[in-house]
N, C-alpha and C. Protein backbone atom coordinates (compact mmCIF):
# COMPACT_ATOMS: atom_id res chain seq x y z
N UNK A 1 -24.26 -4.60 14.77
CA UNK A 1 -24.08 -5.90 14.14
C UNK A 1 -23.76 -5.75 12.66
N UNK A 2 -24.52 -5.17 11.97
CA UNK A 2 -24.00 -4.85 10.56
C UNK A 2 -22.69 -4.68 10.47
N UNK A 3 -22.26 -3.03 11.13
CA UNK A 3 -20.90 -2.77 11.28
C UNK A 3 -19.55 -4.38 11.09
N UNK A 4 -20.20 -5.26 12.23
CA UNK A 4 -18.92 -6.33 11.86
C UNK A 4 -19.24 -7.04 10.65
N UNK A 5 -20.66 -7.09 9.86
CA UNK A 5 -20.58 -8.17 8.63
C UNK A 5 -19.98 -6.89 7.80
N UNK A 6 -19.78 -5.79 7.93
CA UNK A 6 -19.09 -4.76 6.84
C UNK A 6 -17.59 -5.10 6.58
N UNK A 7 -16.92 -4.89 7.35
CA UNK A 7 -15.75 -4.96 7.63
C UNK A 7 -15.15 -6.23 7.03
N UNK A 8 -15.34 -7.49 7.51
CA UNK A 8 -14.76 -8.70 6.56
C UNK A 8 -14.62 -8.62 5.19
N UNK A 9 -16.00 -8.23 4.90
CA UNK A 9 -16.54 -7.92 3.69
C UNK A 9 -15.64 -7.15 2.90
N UNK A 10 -15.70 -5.84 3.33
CA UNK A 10 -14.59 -4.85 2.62
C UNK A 10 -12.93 -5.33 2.64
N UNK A 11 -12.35 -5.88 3.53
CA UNK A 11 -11.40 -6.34 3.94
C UNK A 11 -11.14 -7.87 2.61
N UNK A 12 -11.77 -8.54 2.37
CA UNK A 12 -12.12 -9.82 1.40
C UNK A 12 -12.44 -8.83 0.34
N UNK A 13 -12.96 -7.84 0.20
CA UNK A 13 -12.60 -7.66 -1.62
C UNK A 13 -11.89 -6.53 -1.80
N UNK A 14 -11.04 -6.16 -0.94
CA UNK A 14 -9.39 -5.36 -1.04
C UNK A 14 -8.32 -6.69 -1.34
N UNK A 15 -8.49 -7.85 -1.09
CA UNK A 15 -7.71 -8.97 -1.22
C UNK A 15 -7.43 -9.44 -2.49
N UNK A 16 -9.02 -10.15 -2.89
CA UNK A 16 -9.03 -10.14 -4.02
C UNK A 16 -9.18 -11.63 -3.71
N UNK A 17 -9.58 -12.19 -4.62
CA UNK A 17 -9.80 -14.14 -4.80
C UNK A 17 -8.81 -15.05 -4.19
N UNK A 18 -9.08 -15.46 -2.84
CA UNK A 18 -7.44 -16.60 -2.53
C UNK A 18 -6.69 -15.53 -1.56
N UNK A 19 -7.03 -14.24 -1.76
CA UNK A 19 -5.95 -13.61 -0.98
C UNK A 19 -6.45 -13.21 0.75
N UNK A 20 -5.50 -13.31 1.78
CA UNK A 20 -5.97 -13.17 2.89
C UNK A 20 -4.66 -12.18 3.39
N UNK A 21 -4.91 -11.43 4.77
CA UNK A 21 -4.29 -10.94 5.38
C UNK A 21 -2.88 -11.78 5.62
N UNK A 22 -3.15 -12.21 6.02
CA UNK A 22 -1.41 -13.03 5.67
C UNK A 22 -0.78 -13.30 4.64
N UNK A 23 -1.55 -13.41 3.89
CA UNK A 23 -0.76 -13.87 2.21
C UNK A 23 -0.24 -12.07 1.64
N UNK A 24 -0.75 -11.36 1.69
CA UNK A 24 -0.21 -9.71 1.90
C UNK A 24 0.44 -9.67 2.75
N UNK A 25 0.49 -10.02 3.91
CA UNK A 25 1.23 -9.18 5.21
C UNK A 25 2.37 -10.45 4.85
N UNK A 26 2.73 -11.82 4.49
CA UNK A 26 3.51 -12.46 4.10
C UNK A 26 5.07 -12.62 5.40
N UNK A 27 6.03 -12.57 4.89
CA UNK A 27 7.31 -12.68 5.67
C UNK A 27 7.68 -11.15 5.94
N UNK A 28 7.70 -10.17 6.46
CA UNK A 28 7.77 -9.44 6.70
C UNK A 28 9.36 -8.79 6.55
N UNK A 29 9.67 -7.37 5.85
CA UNK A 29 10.97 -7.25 5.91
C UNK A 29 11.18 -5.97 6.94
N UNK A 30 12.23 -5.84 7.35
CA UNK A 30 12.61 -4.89 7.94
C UNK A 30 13.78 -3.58 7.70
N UNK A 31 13.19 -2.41 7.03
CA UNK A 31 13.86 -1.49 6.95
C UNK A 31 13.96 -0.17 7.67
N UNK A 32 15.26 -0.14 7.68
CA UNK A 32 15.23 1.10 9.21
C UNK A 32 13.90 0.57 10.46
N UNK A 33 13.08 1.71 10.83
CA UNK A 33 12.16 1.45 11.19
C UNK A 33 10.76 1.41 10.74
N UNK A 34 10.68 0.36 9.62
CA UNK A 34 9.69 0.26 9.03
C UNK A 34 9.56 -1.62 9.34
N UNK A 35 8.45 -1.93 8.88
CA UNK A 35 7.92 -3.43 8.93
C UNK A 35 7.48 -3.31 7.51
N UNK A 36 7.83 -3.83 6.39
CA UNK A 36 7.32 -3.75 4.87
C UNK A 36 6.60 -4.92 4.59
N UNK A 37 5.22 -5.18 4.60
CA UNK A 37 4.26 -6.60 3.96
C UNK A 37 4.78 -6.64 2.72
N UNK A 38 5.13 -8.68 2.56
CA UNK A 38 6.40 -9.19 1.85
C UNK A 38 5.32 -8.84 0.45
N UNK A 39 4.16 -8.69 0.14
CA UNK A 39 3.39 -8.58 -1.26
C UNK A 39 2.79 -7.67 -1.46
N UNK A 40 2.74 -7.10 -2.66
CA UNK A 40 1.45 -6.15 -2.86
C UNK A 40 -0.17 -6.22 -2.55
N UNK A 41 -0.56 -5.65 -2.74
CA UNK A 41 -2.17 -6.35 -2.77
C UNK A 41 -1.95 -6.55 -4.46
N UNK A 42 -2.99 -7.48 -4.41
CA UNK A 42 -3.51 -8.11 -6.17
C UNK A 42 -3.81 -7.68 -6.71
N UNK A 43 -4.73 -6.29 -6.50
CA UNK A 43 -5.25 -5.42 -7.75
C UNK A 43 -4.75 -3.79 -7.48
N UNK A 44 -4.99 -3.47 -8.34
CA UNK A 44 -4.39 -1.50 -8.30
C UNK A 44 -5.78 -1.01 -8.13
N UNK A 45 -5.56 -0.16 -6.78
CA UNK A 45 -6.56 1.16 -6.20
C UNK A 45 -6.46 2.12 -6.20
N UNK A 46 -8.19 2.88 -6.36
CA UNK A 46 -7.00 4.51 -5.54
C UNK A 46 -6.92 4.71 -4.76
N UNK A 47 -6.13 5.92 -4.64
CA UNK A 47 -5.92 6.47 -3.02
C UNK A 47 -6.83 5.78 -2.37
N UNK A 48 -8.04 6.26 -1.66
CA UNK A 48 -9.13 6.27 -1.18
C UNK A 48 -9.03 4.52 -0.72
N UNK A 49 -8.84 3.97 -1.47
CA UNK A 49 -9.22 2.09 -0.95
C UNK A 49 -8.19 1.70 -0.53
N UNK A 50 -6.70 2.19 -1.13
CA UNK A 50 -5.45 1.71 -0.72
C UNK A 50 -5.52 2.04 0.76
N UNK A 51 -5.79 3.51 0.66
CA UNK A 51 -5.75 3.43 2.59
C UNK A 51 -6.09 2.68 3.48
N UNK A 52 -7.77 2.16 3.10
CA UNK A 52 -8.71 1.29 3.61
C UNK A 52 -7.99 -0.11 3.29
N UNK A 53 -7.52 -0.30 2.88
CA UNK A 53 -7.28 -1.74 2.29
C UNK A 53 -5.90 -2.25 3.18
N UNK A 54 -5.01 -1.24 3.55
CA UNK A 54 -3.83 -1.28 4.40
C UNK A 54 -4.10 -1.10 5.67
N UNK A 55 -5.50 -0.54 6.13
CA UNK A 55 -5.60 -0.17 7.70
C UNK A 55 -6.51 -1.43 8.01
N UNK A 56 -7.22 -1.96 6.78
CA UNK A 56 -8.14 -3.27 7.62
C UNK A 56 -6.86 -4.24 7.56
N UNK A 57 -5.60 -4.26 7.11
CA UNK A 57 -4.80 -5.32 7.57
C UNK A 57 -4.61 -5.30 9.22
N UNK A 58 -4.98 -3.88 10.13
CA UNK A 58 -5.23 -3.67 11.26
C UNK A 58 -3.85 -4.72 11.83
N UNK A 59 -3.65 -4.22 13.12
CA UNK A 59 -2.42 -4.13 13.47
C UNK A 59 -1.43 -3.00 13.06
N UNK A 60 -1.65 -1.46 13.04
CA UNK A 60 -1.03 -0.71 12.40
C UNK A 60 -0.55 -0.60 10.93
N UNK A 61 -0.48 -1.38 10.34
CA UNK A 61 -0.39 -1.72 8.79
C UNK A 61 -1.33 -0.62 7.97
N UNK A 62 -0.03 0.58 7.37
CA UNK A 62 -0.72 2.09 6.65
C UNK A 62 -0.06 1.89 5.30
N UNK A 63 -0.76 2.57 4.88
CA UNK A 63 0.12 3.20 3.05
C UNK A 63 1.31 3.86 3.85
N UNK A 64 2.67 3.75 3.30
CA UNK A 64 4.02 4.46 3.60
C UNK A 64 3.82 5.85 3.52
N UNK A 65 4.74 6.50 3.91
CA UNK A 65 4.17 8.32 3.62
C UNK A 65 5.15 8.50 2.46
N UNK A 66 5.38 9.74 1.95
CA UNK A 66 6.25 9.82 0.64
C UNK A 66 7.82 9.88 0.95
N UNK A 67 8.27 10.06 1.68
CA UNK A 67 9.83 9.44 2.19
C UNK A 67 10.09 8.02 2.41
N UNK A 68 8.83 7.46 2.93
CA UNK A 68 9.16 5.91 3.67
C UNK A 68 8.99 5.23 2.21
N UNK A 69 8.14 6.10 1.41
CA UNK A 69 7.82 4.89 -0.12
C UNK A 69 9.64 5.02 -0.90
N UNK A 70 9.90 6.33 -0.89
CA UNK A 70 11.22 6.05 -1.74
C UNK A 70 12.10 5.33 -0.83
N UNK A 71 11.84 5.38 0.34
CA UNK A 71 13.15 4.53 0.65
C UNK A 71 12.88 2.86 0.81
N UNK A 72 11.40 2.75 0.64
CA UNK A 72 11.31 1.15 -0.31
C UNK A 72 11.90 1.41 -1.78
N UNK A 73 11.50 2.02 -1.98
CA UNK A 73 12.31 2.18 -3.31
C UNK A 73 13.63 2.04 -3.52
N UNK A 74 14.27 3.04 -2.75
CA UNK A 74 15.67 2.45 -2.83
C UNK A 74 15.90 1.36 -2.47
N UNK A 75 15.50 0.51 -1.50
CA UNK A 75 15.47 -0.64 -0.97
C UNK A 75 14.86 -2.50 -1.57
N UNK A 76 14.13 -1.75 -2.71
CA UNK A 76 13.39 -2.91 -3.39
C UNK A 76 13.60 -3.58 -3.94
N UNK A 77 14.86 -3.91 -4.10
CA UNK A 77 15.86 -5.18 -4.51
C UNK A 77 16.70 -6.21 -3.11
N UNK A 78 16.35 -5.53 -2.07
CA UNK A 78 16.38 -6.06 -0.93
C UNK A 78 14.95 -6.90 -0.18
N UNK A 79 13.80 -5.39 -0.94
CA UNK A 79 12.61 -5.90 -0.03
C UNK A 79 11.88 -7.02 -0.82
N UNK A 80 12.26 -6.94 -2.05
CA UNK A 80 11.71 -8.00 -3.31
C UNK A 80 10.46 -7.95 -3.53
N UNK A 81 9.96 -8.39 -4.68
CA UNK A 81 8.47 -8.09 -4.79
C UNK A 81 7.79 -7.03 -6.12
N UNK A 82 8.53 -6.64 -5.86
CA UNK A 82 7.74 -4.92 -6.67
C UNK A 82 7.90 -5.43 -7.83
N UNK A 83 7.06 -4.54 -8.43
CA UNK A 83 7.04 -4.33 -10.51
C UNK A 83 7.55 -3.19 -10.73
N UNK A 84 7.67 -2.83 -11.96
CA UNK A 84 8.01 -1.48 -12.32
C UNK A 84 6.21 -0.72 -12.68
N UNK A 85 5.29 -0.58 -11.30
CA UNK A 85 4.29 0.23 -11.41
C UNK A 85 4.31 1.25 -10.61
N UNK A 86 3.51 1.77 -10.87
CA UNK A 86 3.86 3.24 -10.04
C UNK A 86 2.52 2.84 -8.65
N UNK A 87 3.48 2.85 -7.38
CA UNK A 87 2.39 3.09 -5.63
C UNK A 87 2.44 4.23 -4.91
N UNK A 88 1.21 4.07 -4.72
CA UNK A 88 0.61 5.38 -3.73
C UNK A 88 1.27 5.25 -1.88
N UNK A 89 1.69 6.56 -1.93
CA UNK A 89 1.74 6.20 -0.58
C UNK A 89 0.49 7.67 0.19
N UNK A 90 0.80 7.90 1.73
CA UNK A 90 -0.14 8.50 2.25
C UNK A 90 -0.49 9.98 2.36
N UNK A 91 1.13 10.48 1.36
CA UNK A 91 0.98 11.98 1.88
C UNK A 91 0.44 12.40 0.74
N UNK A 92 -0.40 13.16 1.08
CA UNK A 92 -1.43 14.12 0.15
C UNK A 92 -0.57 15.75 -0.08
N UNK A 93 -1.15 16.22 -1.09
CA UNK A 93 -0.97 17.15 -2.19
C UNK A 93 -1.22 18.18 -2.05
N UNK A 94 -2.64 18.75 -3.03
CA UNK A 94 -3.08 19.99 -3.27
C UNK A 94 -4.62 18.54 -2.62
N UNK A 95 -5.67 19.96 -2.75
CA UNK A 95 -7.54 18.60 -2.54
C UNK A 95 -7.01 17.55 -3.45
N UNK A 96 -7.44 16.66 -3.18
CA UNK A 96 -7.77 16.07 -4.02
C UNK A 96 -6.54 14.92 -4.90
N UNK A 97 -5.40 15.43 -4.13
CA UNK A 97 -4.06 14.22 -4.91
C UNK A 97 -3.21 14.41 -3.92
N UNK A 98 -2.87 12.93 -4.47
CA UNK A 98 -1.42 12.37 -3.24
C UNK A 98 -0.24 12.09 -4.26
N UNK A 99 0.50 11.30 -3.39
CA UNK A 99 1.42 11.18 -4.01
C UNK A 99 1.74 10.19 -4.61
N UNK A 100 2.86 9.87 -5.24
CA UNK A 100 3.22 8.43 -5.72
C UNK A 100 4.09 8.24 -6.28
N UNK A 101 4.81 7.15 -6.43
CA UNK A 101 6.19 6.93 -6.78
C UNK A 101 6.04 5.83 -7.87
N UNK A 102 7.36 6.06 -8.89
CA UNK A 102 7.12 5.10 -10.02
C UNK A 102 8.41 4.39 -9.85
N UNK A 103 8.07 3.02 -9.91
CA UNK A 103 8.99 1.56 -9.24
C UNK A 103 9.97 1.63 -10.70
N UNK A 104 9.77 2.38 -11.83
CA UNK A 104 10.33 1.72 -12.97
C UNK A 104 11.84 2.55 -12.99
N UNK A 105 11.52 4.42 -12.42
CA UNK A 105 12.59 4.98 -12.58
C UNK A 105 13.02 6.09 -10.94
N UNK A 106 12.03 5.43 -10.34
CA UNK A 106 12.23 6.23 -8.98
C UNK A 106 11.19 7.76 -8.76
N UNK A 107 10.31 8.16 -9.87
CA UNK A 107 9.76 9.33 -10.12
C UNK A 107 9.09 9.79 -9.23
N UNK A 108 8.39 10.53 -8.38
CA UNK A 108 7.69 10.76 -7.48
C UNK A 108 7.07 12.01 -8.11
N UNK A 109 5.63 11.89 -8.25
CA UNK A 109 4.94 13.40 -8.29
C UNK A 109 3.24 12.99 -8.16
N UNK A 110 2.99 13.92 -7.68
CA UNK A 110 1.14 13.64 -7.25
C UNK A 110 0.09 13.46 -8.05
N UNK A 111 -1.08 12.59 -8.26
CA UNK A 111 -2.04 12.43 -8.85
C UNK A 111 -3.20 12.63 -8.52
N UNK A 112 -4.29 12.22 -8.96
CA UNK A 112 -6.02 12.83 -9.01
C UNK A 112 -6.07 11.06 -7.77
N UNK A 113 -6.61 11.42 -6.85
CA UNK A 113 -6.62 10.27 -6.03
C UNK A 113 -8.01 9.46 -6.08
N UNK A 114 -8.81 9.40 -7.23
CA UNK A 114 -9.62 9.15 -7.39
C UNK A 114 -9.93 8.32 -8.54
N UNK A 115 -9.14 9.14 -9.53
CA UNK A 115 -9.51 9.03 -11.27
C UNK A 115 -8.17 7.84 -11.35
N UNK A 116 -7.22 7.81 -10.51
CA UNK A 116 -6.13 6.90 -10.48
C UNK A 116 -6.17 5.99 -10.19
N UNK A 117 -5.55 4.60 -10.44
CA UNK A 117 -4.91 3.35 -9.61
C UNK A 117 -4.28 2.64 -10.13
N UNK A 118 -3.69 2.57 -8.25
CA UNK A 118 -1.67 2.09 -8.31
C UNK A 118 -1.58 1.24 -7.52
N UNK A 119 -0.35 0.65 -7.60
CA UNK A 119 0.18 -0.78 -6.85
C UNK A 119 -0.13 -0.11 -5.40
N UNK A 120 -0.45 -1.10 -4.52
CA UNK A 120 0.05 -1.03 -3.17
C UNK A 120 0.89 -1.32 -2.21
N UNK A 121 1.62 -1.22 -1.24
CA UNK A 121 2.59 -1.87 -0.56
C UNK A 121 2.49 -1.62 1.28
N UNK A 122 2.17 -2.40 2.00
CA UNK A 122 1.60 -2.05 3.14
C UNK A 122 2.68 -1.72 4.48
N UNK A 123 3.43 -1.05 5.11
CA UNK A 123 4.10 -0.73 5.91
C UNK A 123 3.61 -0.47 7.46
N UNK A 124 4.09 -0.29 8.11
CA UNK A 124 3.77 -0.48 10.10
C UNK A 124 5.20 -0.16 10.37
N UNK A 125 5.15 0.96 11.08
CA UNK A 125 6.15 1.62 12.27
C UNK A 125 6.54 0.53 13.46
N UNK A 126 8.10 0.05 14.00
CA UNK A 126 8.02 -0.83 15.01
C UNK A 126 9.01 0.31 15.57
């Protein structure tokens, strides 16, 4: 029983005030074979919560891996939405850092997945 009052819980403050699974998961775009949630989440995480924060959107909904993030990237004047901040996606590094891409010039190189936080953007394989 705990287990299910956890879960909402964590799920409601990955959102953030006002924000719900739909208001993230939004109009959904479609690239190649990706499903891209039309918003970010509201606040910058690290690694570690972004994951959690994209898998309690449940329904398959993950952090992108580091190919699928640049090719939102290339794509993000199509997929609309983004800032020029730098998001994490899922593929990991050396211990301890993943990766991440910067929306402002396309940059990709790995960080401390802990000591960091970055935009999010939530993706699902169809």
């Amino acid at each position: 029983m705990k287990k299910l009052l956890i879960i909402p819980f964590l799920l409601a403050s990955y959102m953030g005030v006002g924000q719900t699974a739909a208001t993230i998961i939004g109009t959904t775009i479609k690239i190649a074979n990706l499903e891209v949630a039309q918003n970010d989440f509201p606040i910058k995480m690290n690694w570690d919560d972004a994951k959690k924060a994209c898998e309690a959107l449940g329904d398959s909904w993950r952090l992108p891996t580091k190919d699928e993030l640049n090719d939102l990237y290339k794509n993000r004047i199509k997929i609309g939405g983004f800032v020029a901040n730098r998001y994490w996606c899922s593929s990991e590094e050396i211990v301890g850092s993943a990766w991440k891409q910067d929306f402002s010039d396309g940059t990709q190189y790995y960080a401390n997945k802990l000591l960091n936080a970055y935009s999010v953007r939530a993706v699902r394989s169809f």
